[in-house]
N, C-alpha and C. Protein backbone atom coordinates (compact mmCIF):
# COMPACT_ATOMS: atom_id res chain seq x y z
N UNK A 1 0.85 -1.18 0.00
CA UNK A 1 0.00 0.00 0.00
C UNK A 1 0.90 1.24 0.00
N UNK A 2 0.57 2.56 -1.08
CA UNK A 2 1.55 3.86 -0.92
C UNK A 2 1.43 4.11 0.35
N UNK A 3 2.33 4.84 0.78
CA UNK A 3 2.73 5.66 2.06
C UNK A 3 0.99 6.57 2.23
N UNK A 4 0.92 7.50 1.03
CA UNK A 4 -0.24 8.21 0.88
C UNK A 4 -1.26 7.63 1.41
N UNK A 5 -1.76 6.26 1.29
CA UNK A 5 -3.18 5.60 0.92
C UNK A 5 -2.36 5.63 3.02
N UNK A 6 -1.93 5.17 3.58
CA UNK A 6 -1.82 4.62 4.39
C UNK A 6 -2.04 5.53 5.76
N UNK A 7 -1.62 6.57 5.52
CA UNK A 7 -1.45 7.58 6.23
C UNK A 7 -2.72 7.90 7.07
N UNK A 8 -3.46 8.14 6.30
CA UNK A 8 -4.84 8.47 7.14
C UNK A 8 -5.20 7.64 8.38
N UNK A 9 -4.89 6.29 8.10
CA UNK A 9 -5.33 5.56 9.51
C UNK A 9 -4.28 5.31 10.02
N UNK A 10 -2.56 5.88 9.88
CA UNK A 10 -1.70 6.14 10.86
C UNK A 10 -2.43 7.67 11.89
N UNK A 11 -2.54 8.62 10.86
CA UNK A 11 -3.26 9.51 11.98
C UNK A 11 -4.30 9.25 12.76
N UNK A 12 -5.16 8.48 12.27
CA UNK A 12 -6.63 8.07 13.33
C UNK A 12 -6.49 7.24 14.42
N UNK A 13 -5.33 6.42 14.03
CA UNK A 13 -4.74 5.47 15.08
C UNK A 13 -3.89 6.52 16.18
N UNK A 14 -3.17 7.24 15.71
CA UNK A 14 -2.96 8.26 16.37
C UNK A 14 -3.63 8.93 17.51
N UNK A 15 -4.23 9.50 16.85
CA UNK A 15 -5.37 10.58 16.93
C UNK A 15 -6.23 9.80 18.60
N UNK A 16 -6.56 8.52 18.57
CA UNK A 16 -6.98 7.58 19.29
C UNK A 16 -5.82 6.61 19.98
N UNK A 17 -4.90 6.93 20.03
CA UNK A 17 -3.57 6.56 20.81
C UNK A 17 -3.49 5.09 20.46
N UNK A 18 -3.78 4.31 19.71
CA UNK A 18 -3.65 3.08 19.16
C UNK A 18 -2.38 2.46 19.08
N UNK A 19 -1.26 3.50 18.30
CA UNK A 19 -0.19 3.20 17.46
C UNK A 19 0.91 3.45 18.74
N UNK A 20 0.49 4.29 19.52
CA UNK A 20 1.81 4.89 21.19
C UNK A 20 1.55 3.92 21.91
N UNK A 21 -0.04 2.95 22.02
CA UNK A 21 0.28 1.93 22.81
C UNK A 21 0.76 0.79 22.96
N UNK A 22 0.40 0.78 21.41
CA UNK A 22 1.03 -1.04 21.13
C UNK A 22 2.35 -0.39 20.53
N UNK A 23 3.19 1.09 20.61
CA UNK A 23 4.51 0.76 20.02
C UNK A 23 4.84 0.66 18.87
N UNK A 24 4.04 0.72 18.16
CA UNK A 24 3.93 0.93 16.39
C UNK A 24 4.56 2.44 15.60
N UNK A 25 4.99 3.14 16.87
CA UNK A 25 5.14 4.22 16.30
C UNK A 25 6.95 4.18 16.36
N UNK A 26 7.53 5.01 15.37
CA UNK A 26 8.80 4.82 15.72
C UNK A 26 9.53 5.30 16.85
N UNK A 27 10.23 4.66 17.30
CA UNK A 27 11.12 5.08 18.57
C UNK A 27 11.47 6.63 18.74
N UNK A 28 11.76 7.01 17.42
CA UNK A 28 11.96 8.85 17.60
C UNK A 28 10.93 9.57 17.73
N UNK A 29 9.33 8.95 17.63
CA UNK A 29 8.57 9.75 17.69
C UNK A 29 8.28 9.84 19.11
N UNK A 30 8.34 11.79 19.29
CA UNK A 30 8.48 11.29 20.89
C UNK A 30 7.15 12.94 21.24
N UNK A 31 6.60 12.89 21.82
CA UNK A 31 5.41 13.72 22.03
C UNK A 31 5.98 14.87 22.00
N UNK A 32 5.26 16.24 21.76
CA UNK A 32 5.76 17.76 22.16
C UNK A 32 5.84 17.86 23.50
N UNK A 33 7.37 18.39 22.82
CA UNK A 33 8.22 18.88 24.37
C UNK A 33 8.80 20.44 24.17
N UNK A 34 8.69 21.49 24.61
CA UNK A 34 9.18 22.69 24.42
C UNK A 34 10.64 22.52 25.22
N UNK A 35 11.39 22.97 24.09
CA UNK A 35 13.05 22.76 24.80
C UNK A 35 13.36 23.95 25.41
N UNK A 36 13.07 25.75 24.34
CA UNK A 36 13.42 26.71 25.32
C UNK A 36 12.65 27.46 24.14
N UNK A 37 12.03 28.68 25.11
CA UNK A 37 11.87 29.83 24.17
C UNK A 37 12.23 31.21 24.20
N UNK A 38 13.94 31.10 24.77
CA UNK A 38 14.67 31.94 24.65
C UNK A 38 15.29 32.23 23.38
N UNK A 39 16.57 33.30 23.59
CA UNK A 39 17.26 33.48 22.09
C UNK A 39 16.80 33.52 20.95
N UNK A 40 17.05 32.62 19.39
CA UNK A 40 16.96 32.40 18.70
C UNK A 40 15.80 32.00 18.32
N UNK A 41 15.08 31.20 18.83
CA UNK A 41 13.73 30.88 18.50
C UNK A 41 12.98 29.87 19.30
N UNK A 42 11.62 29.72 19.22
CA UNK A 42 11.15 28.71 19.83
C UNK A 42 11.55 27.28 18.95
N UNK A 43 12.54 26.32 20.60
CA UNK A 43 12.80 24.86 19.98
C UNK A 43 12.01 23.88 20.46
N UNK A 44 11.60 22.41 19.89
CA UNK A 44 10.67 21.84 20.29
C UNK A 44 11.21 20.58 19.65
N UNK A 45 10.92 19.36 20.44
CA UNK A 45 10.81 17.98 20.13
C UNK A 45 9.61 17.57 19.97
N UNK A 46 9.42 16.98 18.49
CA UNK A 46 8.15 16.35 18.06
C UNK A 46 8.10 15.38 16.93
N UNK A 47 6.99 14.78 16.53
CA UNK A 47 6.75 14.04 15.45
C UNK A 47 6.78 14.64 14.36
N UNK A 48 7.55 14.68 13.25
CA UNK A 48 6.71 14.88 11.41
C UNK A 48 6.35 13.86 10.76
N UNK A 49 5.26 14.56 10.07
CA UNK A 49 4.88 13.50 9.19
C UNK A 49 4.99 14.45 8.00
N UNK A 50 4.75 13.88 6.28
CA UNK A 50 4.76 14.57 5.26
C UNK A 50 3.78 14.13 4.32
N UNK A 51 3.07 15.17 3.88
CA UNK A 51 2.01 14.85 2.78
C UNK A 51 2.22 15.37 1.04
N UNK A 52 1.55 15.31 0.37
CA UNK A 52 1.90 15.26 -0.97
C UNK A 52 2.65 14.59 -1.85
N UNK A 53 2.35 13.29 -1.77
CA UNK A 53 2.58 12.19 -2.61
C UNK A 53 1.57 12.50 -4.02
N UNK A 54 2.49 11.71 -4.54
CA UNK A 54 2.19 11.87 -6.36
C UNK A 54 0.75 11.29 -6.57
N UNK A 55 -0.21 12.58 -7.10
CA UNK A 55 -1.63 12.44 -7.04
C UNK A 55 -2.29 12.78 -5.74
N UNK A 56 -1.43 12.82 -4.57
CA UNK A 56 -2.68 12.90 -3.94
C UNK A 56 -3.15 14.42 -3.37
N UNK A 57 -2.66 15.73 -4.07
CA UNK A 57 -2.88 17.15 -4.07
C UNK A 57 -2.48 17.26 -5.40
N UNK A 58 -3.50 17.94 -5.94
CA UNK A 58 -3.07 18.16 -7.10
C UNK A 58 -2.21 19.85 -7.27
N UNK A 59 -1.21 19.49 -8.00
CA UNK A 59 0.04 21.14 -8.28
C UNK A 59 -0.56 21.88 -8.59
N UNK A 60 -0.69 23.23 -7.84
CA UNK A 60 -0.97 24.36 -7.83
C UNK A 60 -2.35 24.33 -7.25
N UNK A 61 -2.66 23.49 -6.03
CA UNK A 61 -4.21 23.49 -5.68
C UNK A 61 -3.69 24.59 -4.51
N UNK A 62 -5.11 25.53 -3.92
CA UNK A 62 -4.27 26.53 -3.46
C UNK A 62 -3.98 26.07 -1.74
N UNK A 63 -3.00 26.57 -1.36
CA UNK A 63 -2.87 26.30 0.12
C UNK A 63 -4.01 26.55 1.33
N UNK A 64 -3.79 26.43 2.60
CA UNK A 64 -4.44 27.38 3.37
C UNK A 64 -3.71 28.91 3.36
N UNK A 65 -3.31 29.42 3.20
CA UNK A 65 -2.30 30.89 2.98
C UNK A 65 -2.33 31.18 1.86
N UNK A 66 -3.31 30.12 0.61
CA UNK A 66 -3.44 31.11 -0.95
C UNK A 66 -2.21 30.61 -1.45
N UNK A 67 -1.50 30.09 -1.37
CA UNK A 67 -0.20 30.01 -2.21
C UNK A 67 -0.49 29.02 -2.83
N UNK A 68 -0.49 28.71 -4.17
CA UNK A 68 -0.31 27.24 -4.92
C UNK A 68 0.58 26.29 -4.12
N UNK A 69 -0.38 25.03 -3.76
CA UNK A 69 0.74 23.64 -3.80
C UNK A 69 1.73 23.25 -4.30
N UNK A 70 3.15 22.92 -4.00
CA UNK A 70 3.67 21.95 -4.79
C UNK A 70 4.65 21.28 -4.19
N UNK A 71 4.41 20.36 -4.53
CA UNK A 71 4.79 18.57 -3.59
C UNK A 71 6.67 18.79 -3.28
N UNK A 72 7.28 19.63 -3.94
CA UNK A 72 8.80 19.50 -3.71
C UNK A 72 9.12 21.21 -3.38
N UNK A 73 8.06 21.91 -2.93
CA UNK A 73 8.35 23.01 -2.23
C UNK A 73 9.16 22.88 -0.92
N UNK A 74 9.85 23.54 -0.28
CA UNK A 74 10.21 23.79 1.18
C UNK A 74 9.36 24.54 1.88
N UNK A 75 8.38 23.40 2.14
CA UNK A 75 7.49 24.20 3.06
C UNK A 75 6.71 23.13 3.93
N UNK A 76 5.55 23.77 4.81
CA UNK A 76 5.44 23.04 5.87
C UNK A 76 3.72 23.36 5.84
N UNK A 77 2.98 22.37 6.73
CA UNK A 77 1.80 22.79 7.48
C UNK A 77 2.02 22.57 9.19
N UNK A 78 1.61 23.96 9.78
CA UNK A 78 1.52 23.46 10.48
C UNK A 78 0.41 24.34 11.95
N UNK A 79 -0.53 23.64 12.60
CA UNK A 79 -1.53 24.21 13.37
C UNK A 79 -2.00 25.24 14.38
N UNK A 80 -0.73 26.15 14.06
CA UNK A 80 -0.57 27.16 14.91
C UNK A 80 -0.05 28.86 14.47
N UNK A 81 1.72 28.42 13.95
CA UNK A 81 2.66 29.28 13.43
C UNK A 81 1.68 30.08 12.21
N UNK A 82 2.12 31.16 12.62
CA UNK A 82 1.99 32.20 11.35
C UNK A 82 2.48 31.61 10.02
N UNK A 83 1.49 32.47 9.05
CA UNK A 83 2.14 31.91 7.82
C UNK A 83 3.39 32.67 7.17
N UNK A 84 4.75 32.37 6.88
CA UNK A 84 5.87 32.83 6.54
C UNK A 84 6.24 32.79 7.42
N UNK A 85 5.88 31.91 8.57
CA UNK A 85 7.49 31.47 9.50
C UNK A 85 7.89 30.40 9.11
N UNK A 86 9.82 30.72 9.44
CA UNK A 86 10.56 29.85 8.73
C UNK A 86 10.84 29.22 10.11
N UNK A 87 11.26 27.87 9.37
CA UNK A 87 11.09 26.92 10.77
C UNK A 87 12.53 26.00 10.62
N UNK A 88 13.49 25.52 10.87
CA UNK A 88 14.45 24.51 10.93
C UNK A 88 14.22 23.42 11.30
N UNK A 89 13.97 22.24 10.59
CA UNK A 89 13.46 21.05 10.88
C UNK A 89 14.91 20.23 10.63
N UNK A 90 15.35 18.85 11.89
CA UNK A 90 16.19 18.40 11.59
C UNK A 90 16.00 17.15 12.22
N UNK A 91 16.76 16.23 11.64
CA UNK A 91 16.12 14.93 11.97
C UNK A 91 17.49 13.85 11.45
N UNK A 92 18.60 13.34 12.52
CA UNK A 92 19.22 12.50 12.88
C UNK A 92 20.66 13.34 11.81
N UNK A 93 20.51 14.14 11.91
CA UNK A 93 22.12 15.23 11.33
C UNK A 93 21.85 15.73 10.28
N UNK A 94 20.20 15.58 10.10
CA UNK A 94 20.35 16.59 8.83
C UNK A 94 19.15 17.19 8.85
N UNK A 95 19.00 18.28 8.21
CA UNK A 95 18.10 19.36 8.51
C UNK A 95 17.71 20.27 7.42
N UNK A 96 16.35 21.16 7.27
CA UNK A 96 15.88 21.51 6.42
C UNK A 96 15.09 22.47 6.66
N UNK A 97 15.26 23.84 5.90
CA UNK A 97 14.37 25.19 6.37
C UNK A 97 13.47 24.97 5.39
N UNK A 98 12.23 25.30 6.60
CA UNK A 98 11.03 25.29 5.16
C UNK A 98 9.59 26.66 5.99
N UNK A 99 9.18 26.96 5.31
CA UNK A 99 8.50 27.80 5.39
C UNK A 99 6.88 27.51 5.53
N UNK A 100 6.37 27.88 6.82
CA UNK A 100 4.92 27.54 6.77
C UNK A 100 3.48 28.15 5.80
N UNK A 101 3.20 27.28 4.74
CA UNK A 101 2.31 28.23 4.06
C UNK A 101 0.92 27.50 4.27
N UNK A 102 0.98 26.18 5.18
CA UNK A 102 -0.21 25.58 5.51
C UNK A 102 -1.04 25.21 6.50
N UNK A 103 -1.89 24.65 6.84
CA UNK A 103 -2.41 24.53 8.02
C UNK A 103 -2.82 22.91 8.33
N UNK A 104 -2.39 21.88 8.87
CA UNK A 104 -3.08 20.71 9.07
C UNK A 104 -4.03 20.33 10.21
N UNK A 105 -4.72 19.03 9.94
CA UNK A 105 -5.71 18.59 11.08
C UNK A 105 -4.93 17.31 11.45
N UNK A 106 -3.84 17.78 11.86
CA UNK A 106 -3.21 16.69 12.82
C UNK A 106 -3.02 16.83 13.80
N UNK A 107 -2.91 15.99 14.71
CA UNK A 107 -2.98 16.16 16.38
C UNK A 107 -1.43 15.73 17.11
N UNK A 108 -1.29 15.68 18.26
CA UNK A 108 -0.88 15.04 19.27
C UNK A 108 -0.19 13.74 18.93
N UNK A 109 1.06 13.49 18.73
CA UNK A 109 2.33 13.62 18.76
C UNK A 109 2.88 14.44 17.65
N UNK A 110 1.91 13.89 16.28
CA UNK A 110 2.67 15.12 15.02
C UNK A 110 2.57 16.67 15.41
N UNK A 111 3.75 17.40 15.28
CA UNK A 111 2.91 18.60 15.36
C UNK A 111 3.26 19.75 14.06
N UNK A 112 4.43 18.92 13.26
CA UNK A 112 4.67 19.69 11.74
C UNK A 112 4.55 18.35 10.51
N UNK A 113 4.22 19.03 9.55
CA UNK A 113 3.53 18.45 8.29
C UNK A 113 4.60 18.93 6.97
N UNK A 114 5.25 18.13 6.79
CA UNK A 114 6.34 18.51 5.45
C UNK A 114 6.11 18.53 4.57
N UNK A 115 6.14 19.32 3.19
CA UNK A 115 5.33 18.45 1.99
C UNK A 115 7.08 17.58 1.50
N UNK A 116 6.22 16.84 0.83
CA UNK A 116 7.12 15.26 0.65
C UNK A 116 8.68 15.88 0.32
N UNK A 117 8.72 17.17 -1.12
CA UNK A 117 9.89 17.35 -1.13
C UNK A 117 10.67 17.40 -0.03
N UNK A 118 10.22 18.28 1.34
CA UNK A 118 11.05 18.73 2.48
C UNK A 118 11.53 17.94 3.37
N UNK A 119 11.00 16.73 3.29
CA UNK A 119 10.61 15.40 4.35
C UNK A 119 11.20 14.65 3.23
N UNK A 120 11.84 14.59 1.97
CA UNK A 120 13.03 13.80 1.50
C UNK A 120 13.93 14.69 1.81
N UNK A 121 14.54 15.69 2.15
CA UNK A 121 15.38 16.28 2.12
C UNK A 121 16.32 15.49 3.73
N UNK A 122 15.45 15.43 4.90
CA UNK A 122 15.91 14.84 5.95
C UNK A 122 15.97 13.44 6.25
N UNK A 123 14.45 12.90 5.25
CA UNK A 123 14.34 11.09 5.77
C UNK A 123 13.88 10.21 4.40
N UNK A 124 13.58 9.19 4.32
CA UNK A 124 13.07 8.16 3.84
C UNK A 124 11.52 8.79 3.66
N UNK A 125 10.39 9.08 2.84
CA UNK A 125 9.50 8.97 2.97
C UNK A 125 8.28 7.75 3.10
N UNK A 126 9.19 6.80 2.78
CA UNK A 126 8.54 5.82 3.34
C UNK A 126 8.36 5.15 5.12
N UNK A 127 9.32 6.01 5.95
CA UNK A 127 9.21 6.37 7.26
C UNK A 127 7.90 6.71 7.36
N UNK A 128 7.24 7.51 6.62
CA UNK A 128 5.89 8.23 7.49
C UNK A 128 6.21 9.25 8.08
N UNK A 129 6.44 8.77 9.74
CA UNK A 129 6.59 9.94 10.89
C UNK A 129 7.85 9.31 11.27
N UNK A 130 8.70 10.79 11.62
CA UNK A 130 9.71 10.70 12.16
C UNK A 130 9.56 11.61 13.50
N UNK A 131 10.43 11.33 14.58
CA UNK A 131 10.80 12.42 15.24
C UNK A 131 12.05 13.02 14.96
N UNK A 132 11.43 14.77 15.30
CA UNK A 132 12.21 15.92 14.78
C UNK A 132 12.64 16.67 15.56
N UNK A 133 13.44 17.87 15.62
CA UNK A 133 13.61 18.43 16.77
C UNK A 133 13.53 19.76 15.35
N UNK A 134 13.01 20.87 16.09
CA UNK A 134 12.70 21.92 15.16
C UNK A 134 12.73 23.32 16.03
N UNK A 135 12.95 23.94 15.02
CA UNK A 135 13.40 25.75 15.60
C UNK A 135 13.17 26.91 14.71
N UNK A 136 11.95 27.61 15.35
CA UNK A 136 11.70 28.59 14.82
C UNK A 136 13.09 29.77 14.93
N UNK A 137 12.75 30.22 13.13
CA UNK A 137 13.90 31.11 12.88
C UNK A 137 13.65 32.70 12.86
């Protein structure tokens, strides 16, 4: 089954703590934790996940922020941040600025949404969810 098709009932399982109890989730995914929100920016330990697999948004559908979609942008959704904050997402030594132009309905452990380009830039997209450690810039 694609990553895409699959996803939805990783979040519902989620969403309903299914996947944190039986352990299904990967070892890095580790709940929001605020590290500091001094200096440089607010840092945080959390889950990503990434959406826009081939077909399943179609290019140039418009964002939540009006901006056209597109699946290998550097950018992000995510349920809070203003739109045009840049965010540093990094995940086991490597890392990736991407810019929030979206908004998701994901919950509790995910708390940023990559589109697929940005989320190959750091992992496997066939991972799903990773845990990230991330910093507003």
């Amino acid at each position: 089954m694609p990553v895409a098709a699959f996803r939805p009932f990783v979040r519902a399982a989620l969403a309903a703590g299914a996947l944190a109890a039986s352990g299904a989730v990967c070892a890095q995914s580790l709940p929001y934790a605020p590290v500091d929100d001094a200096g440089s920016g607010t840092m945080a330990v959390c889950s990503a996940t990434w959406y826009g697999a081939e077909g399943e948004i179609p290019e140039g559908w418009p964002t939540a922020s009006g901006e056209p979609f597109h699946r290998f942008a550097l950018a992000a959704a995510h349920n809070s941040l203003p739109f045009g904050t840049r965010v540093r997402v990094s995940y086991q030594g490597r890392s990736v600025e991407v810019r929030i132009n979206d908004r998701g309905n994901f919950g509790w452990p995910i708390c940023i949404d990559l589109t697929y380009g940005a989320f190959l830039r750091i992992a496997n997209p066939d991972q799903g969810v990773v845990g990230v450690d991330y910093q507003v810039l």
